[in-house]
C-alpha atoms as a PDB file:
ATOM      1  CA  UNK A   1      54.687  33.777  28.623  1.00  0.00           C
ATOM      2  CA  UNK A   2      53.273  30.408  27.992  1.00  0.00           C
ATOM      3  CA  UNK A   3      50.499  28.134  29.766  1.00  0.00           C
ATOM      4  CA  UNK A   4      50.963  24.568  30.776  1.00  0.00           C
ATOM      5  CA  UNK A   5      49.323  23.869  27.595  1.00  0.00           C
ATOM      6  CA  UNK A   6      52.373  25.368  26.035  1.00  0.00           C
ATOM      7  CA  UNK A   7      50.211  28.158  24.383  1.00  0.00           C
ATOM      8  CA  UNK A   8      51.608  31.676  24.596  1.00  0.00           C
ATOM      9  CA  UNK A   9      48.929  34.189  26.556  1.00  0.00           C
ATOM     10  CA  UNK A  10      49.314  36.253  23.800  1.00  0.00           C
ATOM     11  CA  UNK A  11      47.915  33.690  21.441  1.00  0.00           C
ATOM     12  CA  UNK A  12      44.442  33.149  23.751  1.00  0.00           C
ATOM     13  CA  UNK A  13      43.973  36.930  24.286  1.00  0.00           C
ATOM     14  CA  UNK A  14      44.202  37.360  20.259  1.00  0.00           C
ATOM     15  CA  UNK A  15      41.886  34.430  19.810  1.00  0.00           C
ATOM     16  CA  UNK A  16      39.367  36.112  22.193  1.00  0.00           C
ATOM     17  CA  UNK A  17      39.145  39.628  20.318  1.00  0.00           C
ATOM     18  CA  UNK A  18      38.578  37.620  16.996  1.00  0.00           C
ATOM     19  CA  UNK A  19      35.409  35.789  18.759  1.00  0.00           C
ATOM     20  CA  UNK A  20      33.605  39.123  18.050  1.00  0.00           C
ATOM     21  CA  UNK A  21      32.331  40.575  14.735  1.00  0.00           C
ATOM     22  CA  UNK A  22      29.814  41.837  13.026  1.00  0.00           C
ATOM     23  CA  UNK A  23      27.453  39.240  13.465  1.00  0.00           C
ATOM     24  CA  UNK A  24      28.276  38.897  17.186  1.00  0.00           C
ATOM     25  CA  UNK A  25      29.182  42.589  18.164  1.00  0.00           C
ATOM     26  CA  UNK A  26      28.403  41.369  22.188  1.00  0.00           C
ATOM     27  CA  UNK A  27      29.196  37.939  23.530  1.00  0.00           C
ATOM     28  CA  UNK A  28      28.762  36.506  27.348  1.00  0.00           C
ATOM     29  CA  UNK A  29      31.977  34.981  28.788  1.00  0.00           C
ATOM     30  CA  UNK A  30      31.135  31.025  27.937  1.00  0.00           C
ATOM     31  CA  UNK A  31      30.586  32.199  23.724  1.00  0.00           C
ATOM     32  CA  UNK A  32      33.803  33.721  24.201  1.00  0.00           C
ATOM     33  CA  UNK A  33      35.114  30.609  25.433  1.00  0.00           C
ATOM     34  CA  UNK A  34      33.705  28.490  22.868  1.00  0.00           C
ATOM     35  CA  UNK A  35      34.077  30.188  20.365  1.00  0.00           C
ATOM     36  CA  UNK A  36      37.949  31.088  21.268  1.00  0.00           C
ATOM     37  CA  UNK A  37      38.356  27.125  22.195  1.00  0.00           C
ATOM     38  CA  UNK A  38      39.077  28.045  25.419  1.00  0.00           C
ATOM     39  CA  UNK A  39      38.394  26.371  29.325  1.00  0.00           C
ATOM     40  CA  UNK A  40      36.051  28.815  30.616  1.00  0.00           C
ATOM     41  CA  UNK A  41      38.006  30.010  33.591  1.00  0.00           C
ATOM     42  CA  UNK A  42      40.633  30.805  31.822  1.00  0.00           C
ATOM     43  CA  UNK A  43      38.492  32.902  29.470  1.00  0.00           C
ATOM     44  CA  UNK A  44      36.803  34.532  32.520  1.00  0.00           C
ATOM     45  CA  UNK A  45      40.180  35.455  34.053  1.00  0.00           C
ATOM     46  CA  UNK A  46      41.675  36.722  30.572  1.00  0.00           C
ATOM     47  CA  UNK A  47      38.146  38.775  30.039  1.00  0.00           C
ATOM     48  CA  UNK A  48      38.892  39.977  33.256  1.00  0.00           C
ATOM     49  CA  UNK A  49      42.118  41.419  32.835  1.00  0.00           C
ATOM     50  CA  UNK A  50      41.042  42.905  29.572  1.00  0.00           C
ATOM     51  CA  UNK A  51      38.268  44.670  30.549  1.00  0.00           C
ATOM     52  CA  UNK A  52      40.571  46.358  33.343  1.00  0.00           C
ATOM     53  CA  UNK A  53      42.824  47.812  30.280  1.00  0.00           C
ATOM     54  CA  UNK A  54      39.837  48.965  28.557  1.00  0.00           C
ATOM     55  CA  UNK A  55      40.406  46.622  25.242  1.00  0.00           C
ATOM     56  CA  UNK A  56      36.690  45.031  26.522  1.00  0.00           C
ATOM     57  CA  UNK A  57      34.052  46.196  28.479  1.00  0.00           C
ATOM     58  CA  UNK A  58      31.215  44.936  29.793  1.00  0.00           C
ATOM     59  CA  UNK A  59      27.506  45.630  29.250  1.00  0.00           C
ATOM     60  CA  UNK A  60      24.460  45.790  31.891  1.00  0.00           C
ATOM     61  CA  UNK A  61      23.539  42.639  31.051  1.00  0.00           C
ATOM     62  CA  UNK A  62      26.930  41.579  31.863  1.00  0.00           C
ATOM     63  CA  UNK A  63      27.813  40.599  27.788  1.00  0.00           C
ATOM     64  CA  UNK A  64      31.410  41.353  26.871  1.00  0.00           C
ATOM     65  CA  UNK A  65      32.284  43.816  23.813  1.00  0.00           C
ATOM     66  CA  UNK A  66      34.923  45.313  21.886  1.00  0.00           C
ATOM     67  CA  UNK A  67      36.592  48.279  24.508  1.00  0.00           C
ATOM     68  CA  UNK A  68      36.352  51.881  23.354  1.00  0.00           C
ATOM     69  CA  UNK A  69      40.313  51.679  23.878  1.00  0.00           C
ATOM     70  CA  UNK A  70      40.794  48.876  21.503  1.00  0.00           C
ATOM     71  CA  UNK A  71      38.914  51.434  19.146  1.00  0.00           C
ATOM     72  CA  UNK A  72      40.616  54.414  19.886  1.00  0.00           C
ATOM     73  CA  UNK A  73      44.455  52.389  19.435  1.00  0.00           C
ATOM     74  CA  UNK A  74      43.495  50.664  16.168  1.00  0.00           C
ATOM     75  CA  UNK A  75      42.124  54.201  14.740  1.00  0.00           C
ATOM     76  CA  UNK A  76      44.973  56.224  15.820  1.00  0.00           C
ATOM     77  CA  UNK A  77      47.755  53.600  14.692  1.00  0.00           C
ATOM     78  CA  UNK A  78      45.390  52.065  11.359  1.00  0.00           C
ATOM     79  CA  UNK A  79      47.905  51.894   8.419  1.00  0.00           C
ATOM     80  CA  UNK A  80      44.919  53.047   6.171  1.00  0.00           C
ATOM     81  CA  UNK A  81      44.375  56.109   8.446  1.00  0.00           C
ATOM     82  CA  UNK A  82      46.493  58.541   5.872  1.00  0.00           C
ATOM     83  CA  UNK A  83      44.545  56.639   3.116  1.00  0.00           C
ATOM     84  CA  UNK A  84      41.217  57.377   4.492  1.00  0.00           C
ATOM     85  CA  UNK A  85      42.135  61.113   5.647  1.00  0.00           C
ATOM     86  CA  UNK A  86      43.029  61.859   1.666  1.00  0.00           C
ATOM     87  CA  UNK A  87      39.761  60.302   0.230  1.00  0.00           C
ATOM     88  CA  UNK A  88      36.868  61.533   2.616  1.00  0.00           C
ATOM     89  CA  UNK A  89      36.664  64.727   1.142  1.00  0.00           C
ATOM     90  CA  UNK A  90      36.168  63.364  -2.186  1.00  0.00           C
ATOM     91  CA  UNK A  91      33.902  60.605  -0.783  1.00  0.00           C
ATOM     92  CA  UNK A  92      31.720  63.230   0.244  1.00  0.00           C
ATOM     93  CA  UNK A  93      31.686  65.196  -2.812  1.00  0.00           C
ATOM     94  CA  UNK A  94      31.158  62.000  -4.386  1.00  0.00           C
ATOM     95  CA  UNK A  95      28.084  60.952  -1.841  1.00  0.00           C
ATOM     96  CA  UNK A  96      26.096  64.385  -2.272  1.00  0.00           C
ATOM     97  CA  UNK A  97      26.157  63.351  -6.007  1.00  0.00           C
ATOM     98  CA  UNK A  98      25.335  59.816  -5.959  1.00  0.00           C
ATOM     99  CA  UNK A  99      23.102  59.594  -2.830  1.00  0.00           C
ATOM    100  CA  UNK A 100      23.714  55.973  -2.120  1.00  0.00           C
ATOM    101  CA  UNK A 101      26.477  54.302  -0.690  1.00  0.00           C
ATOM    102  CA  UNK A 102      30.139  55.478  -1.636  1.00  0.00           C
ATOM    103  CA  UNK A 103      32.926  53.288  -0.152  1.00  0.00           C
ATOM    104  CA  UNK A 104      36.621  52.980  -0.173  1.00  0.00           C
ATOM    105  CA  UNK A 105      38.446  49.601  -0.305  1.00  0.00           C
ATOM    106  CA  UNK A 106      42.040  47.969   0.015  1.00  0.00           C
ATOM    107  CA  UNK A 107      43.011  44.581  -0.428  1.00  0.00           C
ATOM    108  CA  UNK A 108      44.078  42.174   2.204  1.00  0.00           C
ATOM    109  CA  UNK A 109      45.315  38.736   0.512  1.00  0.00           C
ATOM    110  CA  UNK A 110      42.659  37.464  -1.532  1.00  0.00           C
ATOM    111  CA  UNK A 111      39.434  39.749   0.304  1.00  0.00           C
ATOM    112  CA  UNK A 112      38.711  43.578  -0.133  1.00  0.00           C
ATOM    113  CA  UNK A 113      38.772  44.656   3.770  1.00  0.00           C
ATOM    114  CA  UNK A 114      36.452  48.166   3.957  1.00  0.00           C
ATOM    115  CA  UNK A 115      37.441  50.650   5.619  1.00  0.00           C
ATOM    116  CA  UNK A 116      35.094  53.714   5.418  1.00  0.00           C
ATOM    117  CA  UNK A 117      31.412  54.085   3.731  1.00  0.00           C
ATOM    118  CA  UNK A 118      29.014  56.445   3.380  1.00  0.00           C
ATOM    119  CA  UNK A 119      25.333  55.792   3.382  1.00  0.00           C
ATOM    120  CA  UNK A 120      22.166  57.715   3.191  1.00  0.00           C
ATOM    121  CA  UNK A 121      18.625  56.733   4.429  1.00  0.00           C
ATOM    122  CA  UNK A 122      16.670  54.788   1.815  1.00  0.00           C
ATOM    123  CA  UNK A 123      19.859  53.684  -0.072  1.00  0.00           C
ATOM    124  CA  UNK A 124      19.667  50.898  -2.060  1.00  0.00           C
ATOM    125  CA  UNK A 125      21.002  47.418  -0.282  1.00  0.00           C
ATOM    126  CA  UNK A 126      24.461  47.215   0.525  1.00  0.00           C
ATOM    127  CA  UNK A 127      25.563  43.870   2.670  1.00  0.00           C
ATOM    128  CA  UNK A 128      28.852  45.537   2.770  1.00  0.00           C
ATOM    129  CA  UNK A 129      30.292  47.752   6.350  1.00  0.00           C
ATOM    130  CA  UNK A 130      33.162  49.341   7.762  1.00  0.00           C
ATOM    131  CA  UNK A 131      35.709  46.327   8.546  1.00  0.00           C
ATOM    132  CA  UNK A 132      33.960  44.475   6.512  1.00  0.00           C
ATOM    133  CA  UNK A 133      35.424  41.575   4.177  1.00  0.00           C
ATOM    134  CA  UNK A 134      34.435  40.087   0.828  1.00  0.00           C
ATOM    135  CA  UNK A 135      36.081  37.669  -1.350  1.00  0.00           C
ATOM    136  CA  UNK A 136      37.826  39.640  -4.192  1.00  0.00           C
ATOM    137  CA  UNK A 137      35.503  38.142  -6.764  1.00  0.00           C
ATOM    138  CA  UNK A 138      32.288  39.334  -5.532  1.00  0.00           C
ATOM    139  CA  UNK A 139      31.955  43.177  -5.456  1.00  0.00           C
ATOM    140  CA  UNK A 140      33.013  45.776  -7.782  1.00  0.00           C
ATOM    141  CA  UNK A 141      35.868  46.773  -5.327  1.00  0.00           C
ATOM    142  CA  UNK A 142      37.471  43.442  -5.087  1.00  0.00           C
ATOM    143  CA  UNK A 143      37.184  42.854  -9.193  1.00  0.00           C
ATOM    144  CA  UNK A 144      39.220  46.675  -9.452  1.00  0.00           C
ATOM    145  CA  UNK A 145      41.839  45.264  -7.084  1.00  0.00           C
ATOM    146  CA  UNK A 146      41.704  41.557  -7.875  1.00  0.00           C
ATOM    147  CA  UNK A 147      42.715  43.272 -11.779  1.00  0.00           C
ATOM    148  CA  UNK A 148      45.407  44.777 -10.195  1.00  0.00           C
ATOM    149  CA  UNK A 149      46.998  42.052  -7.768  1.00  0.00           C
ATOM    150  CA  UNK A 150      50.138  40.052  -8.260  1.00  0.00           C
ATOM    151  CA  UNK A 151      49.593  37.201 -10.769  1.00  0.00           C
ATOM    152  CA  UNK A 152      50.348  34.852  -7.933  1.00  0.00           C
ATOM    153  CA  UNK A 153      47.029  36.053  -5.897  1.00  0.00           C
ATOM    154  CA  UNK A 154      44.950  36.012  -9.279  1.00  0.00           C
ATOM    155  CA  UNK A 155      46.130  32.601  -9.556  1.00  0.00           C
ATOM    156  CA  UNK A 156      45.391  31.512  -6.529  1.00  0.00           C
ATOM    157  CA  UNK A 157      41.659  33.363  -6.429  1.00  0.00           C
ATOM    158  CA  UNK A 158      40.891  31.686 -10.113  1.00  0.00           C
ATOM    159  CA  UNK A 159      41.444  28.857  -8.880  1.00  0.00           C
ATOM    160  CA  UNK A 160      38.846  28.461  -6.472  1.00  0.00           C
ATOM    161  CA  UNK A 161      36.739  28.210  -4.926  1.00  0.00           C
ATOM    162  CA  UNK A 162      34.248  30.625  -6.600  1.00  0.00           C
ATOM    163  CA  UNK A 163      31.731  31.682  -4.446  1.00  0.00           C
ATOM    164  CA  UNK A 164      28.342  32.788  -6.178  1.00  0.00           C
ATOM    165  CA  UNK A 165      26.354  35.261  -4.157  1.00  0.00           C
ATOM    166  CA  UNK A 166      24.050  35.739  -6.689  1.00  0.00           C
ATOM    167  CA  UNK A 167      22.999  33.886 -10.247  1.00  0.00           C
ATOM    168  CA  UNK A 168      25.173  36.964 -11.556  1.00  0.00           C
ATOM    169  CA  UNK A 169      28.217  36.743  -9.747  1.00  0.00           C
ATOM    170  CA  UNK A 170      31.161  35.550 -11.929  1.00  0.00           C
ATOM    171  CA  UNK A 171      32.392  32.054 -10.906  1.00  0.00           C
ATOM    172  CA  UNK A 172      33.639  30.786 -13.743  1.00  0.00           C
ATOM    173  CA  UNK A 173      37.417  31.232 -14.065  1.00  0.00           C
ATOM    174  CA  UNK A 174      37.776  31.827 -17.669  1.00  0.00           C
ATOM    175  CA  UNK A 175      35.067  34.749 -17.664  1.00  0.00           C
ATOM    176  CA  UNK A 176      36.310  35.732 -14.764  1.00  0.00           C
ATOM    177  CA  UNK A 177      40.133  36.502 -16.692  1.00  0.00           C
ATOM    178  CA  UNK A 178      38.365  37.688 -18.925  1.00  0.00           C
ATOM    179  CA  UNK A 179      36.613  40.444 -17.051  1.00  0.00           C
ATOM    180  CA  UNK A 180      39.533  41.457 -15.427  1.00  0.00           C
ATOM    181  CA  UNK A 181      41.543  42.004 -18.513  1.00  0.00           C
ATOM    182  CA  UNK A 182      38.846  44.086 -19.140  1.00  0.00           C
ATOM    183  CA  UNK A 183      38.511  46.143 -16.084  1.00  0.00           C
ATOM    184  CA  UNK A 184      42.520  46.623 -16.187  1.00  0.00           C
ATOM    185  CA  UNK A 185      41.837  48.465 -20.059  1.00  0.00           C
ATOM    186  CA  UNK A 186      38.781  50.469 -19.315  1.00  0.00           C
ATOM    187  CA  UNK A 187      39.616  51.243 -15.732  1.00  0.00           C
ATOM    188  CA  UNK A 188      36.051  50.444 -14.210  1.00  0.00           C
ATOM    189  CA  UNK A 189      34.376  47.453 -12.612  1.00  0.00           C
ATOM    190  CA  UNK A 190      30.784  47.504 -13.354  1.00  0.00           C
ATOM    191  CA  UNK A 191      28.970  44.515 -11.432  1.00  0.00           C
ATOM    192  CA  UNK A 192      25.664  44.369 -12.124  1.00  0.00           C
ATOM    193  CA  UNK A 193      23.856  42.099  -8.713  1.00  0.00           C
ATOM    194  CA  UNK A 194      26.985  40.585  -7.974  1.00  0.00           C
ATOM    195  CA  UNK A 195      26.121  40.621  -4.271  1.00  0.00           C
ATOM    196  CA  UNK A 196      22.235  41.203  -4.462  1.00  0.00           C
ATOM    197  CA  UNK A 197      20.261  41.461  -7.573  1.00  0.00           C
ATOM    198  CA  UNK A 198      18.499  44.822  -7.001  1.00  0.00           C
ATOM    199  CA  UNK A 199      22.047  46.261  -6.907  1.00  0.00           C
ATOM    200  CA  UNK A 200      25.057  47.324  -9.109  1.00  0.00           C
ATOM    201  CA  UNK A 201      28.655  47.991  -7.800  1.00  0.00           C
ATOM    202  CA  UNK A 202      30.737  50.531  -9.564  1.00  0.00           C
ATOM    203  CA  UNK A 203      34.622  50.816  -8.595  1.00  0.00           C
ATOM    204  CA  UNK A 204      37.572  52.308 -10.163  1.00  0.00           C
ATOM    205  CA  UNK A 205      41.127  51.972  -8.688  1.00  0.00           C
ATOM    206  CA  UNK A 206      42.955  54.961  -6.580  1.00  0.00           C
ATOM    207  CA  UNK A 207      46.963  54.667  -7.444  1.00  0.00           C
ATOM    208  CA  UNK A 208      49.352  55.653  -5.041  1.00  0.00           C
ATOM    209  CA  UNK A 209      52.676  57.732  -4.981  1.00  0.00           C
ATOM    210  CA  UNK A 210      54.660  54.779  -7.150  1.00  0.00           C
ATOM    211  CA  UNK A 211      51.326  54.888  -9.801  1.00  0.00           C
ATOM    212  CA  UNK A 212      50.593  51.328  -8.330  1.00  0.00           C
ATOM    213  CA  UNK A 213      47.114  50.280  -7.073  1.00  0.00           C
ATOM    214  CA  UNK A 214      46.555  51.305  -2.948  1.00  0.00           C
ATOM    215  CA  UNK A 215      42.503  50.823  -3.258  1.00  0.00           C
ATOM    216  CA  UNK A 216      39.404  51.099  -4.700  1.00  0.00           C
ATOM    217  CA  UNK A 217      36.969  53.756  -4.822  1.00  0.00           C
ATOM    218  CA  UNK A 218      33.226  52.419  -5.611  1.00  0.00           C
ATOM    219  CA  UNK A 219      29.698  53.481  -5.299  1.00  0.00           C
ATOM    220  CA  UNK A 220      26.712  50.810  -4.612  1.00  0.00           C
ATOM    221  CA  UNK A 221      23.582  51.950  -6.587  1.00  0.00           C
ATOM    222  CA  UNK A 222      20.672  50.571  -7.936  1.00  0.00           C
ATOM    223  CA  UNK A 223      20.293  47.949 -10.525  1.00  0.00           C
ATOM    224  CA  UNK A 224      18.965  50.004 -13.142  1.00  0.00           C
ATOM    225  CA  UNK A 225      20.046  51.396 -16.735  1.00  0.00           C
ATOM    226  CA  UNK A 226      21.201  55.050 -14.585  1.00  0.00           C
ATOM    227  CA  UNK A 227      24.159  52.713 -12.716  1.00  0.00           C
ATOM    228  CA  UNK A 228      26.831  53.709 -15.283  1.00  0.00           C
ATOM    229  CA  UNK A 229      26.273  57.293 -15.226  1.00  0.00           C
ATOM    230  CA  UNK A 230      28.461  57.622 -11.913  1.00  0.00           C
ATOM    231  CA  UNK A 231      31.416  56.293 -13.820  1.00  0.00           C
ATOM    232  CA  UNK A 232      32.474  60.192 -14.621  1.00  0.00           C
ATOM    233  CA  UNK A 233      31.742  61.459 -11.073  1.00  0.00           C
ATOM    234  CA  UNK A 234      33.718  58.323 -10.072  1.00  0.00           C
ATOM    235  CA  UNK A 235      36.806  58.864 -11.360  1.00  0.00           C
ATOM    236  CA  UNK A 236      37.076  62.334 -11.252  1.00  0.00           C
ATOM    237  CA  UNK A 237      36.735  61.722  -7.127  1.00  0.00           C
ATOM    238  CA  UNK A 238      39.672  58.710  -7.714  1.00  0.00           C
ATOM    239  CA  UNK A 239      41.618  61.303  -9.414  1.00  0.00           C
ATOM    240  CA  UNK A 240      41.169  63.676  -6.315  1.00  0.00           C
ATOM    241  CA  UNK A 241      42.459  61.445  -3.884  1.00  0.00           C
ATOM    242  CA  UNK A 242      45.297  60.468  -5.975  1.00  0.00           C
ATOM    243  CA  UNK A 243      46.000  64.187  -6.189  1.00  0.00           C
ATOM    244  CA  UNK A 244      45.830  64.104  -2.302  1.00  0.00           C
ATOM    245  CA  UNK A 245      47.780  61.477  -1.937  1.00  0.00           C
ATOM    246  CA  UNK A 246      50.653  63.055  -4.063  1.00  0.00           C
ATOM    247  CA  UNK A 247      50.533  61.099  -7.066  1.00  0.00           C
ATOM    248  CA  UNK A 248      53.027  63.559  -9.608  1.00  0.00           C
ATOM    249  CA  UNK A 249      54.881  63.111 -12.957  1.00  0.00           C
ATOM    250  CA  UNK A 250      58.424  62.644 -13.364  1.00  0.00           C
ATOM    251  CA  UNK A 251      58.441  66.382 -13.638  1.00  0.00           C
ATOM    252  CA  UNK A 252      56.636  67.353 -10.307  1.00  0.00           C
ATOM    253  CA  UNK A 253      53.525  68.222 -11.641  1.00  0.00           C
ATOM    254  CA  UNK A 254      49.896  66.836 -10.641  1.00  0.00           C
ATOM    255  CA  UNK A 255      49.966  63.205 -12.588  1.00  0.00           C
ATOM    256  CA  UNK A 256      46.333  63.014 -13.863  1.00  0.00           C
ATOM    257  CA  UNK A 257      45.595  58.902 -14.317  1.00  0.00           C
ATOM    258  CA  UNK A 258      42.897  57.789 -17.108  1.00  0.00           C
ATOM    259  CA  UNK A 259      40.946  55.942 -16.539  1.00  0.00           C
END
């Protein structure tokens, strides 16, 4: 169904859940409108209806969020739900060892979209969350998957633009090709304050059923000279969730990837 304006419904209620994210988890009724470019009666009425289904719900103070059955649909139906089910185990193993942040990665066009972490109290910084984005240049998980992407997405991310985060995050294009030739032989991303200085992102990739690329696995730890002594712990988790995943040989046994 379409307004007078000749927009579809469906097209204003969709730009009305993307108003909200992390930065702006709660919105009142005329943010929503502005920031969905939308009259605000007709974001009031469509607020309205949504709130009734459950997809939004409203606060005390009358501010508008994210519905816990908009949660509870996107979790059950997520596409990474299988992904995510195979690597917590591991994740956890993983966490007890490290004791920072562990988190687990896919990519979606030319960001790394997070989809579960693990954190501890006192853990060194991590600007990254859950449904989270980055560009595929700046952390450790979007170098592992950048290294593995179609040469038409590595094309288009090298050419730019390059965002820098930090002083150390790799902008230039030719370092940048040359870091992920690198990362695609040793089978490791080590990013040393790519995002913040007083951290280090480690990531290796976890292959699917077909041996391709699904995600990355990565830990965030401190910027110090004891970052790449996760790397074994690392991939020996990456391994795991392959293995969970049913990565075999041509001969139906357990396919064990180097990395």
């Amino acid at each position: 169904m379409a307004g007078s304006s000749g927009e579809s419904v469906l097209s204003r209620v969709v730009r009305i859940i993307e108003s909200f994210g992390s930065e702006a988890p709660a919105l009142r009724v005329s943010e929503i409108a502005r920031r969905a470019d939308l009259h605000i009666a007709t974001a009031s009425r469509l607020v309205e209806e949504l709130v009734g289904y459950g997809w939004l719900q409203r606060d005390d103070d009358r501010r508008v969020r994210i519905g816990v059955r908009m949660w509870e649909l996107a979790s059950r139906a997520s596409p990474t739900l299988s992904l995510r089910e195979a690597a917590m185990p591991f994740m956890e193993d993983l966490h007890a060892v490290v004791g920072h942040h562990v988190q687990l990665g896919v990519r979606e066009s030319d960001e790394v979209l997070f989809v579960e972490r693990l954190s501890a109290p006192g853990a060194v910084i991590n600007l990254t969350r859950i449904a989270g984005r980055l560009s595929l240049h700046v952390s450790s998980s979007g170098i592992v998957l950048l290294a593995h992407a179609p040469s038409s997405v590595q094309e288009k991310v090298l050419a730019g633009p390059l965002r820098a985060y930090t002083a150390h995050t790799v902008v230039d294009p030719k370092q940048l090709r040359a870091l992920l030739a690198d990362v695609r032989k040793s089978g490791v991303a080590v990013c040393r304050g790519f995002v913040d200085p007083r951290a280090t992102g480690v990531a290796v990739p976890l292959r699917g059923p077909d041996n391709t690329v699904v995600a990355a696995l990565s830990t965030i730890v401190p910027n110090d000279d004891n970052a790449r002594m996760h790397i074994p712990a690392l991939q020996a988790a990456a391994r795991g969730v392959s293995r969970a995943m049913g990565v075999q040989d041509l001969c139906g046994r357990t396919q064990y990837f180097s990395h």
